[in-house]
Protein backbone atom coordinates (compact mmCIF):
# COMPACT_ATOMS: atom_id res chain seq x y z
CA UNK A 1 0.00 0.00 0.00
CA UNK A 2 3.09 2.68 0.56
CA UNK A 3 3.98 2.06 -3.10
CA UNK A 4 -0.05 2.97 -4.01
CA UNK A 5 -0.49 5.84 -1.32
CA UNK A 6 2.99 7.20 -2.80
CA UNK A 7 1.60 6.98 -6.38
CA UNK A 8 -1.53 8.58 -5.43
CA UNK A 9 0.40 11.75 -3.69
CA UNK A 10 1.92 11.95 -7.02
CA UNK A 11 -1.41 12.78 -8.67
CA UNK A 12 -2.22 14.95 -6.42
CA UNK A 13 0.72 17.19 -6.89
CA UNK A 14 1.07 16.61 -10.63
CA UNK A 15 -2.65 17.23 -11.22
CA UNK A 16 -3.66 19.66 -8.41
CA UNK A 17 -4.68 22.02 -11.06
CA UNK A 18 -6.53 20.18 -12.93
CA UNK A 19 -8.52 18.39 -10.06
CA UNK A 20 -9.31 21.57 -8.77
CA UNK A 21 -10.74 22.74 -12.04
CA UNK A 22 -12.69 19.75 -12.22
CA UNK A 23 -13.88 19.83 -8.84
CA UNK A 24 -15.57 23.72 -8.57
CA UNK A 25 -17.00 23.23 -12.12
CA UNK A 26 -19.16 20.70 -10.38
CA UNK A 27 -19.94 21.79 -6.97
CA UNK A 28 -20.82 25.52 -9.18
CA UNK A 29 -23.25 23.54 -11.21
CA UNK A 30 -24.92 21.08 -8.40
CA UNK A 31 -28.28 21.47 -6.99
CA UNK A 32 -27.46 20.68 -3.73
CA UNK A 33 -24.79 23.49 -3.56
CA UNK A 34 -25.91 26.61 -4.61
CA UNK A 35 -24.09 28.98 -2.30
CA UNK A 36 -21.26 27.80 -4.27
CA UNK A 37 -22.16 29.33 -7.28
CA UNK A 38 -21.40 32.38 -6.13
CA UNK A 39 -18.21 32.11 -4.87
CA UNK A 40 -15.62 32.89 -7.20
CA UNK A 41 -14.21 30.47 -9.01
CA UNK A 42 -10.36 31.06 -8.33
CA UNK A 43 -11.32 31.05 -4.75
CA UNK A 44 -12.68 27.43 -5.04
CA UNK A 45 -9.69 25.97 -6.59
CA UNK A 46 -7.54 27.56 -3.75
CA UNK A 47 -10.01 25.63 -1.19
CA UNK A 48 -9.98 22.27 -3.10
CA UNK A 49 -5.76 22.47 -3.82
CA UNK A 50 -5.83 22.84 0.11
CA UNK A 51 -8.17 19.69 0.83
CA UNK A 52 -5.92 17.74 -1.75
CA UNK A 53 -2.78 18.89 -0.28
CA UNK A 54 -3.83 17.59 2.91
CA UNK A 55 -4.61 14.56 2.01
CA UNK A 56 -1.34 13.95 -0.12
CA UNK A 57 0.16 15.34 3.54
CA UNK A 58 -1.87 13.10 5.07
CA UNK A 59 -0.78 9.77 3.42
CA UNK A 60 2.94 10.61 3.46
CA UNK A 61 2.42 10.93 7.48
CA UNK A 62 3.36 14.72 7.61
CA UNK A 63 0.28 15.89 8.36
CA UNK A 64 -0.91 14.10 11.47
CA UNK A 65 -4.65 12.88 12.58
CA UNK A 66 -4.23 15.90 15.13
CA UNK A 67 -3.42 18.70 12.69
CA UNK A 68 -6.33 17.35 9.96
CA UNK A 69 -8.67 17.69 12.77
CA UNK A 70 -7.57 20.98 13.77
CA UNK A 71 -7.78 22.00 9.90
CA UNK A 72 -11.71 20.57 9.22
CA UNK A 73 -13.29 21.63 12.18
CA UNK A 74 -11.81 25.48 11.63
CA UNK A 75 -13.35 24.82 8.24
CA UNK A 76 -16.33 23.61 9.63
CA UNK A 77 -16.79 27.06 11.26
CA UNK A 78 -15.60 29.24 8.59
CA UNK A 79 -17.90 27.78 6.33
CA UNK A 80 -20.69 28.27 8.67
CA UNK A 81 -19.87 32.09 9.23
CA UNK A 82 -19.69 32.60 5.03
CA UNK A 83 -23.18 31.16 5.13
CA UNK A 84 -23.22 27.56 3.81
CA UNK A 85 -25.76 25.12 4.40
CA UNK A 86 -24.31 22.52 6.33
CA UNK A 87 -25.71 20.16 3.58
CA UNK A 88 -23.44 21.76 1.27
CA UNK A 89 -20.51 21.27 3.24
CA UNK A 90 -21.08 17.59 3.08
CA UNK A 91 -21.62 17.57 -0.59
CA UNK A 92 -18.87 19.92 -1.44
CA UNK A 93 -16.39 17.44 0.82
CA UNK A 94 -18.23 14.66 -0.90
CA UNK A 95 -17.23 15.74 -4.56
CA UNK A 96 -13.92 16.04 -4.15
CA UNK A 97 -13.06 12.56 -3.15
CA UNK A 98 -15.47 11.85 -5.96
CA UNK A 99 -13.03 13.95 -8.10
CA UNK A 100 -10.19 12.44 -6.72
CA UNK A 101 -11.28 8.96 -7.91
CA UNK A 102 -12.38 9.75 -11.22
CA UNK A 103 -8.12 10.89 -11.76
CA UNK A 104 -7.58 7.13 -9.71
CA UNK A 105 -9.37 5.52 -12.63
CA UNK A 106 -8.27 7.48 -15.39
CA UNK A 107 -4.49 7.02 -13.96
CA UNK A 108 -5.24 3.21 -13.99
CA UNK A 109 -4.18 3.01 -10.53
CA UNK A 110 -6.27 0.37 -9.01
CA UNK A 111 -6.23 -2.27 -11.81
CA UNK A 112 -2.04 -1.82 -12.06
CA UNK A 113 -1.59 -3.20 -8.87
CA UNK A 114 -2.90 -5.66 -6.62
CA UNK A 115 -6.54 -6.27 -5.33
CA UNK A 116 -5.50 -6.08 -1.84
CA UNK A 117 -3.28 -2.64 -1.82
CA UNK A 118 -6.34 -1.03 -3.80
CA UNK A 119 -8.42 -1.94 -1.18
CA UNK A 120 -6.42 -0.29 1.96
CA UNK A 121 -5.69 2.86 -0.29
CA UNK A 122 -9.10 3.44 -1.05
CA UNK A 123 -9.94 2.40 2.77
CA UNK A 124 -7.32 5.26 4.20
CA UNK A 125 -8.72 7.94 1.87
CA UNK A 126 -11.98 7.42 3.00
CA UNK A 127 -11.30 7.34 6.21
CA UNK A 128 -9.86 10.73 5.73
CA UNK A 129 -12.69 12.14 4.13
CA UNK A 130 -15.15 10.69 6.41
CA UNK A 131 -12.84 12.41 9.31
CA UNK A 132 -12.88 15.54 7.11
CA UNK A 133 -16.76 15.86 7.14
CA UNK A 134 -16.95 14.72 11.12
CA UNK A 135 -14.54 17.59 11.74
CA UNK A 136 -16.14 20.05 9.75
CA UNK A 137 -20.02 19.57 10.88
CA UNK A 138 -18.25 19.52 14.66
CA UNK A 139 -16.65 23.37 14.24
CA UNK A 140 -19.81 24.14 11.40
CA UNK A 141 -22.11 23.28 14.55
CA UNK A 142 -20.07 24.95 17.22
CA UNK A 143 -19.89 27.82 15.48
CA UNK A 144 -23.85 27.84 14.65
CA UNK A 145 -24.30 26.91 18.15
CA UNK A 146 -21.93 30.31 19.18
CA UNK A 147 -24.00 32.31 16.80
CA UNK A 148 -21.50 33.86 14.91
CA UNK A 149 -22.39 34.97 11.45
CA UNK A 150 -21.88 38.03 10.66
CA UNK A 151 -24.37 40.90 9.57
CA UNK A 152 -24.29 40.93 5.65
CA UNK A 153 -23.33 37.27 5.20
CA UNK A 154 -25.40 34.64 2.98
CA UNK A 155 -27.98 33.08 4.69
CA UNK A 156 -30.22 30.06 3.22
CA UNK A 157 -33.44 31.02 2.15
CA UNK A 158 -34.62 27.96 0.47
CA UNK A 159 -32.63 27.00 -2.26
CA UNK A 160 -31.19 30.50 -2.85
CA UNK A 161 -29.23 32.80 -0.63
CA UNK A 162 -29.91 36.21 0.11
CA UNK A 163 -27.71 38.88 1.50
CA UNK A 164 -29.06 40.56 4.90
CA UNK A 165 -28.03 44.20 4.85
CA UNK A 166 -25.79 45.59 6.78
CA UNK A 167 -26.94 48.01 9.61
CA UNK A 168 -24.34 50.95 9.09
């Protein structure tokens, strides 16, 4: 599986760009993320390079279980001030390992190599996306739970968002 995981990081840094790309085209155009499609587009690449990055960190051990969960639940929260649903969180989380194994198969990375290293790869990289969206809803709930949006943030209405003005 070290072989795999390392062959996998590789990806990930030789087709961050591209994965990103992929990745806010479709969370833009999904139904169950609309707050996303306003959010500028550059910006969304940054946020799914990051996620990648983490998990490349993550399988080459230099990003521990401590620092991931330190990382997802702050983005739990800062999600939840910029006026996500929490729904969309989960989704948006969701596609990118969805993303990430569409580039597995095109790569031909699990038929190359054996049944059994396939198996544990795909088990440790869902393991850190299931962490990932544990993490998040924890700090996206904390921070609902401490009330702090801001005045003039999106809030659902719906399926759309609104903007609440701002009492200057």
């Amino acid at each position: 599986m070290i072989f795999l995981a390392a062959k996998l990081v590789d990806i990930l840094e030789k087709r961050a760009d591209e994965l990103a790309k992929r990745w806010a085209r479709l969370v833009i155009e999904h139904e169950m993320t609309p707050g996303y499609a306003v959010t500028d587009e550059v910006e969304l690449c940054n946020r799914a390079r990051n996620v990648y990055a983490s998990l490349g960190k993550f399988l080459d051990q230099s990003f521990s279980a401590t620092d991931a969960r330190a990382k997802y639940y702050d983005l739990g929260k800062r999600r939840y001030r910029e006026g996500f649903g929490i729904v969309e969180l989960m989704v948006a989380l969701s596609l990118e390992k969805i993303v990430l194994w569409e580039a597995v198969q095109e790569e031909g990375l699990t038929t190359s190599f054996d049944l059994q290293g396939a198996l544990e790869l795909l088990a440790e990289v869902s393991r850190f996306f299931d962490k990932a969206l544990i993490w998040s809803m924890m700090g996206y709930e904390d921070e609902k739970a401490a009330g702090n949006r801001k005045i003039g943030e999106r809030r659902p209405t719906g399926r759309w968002f609104a903007v609440k003005p701002s009492k200057d």
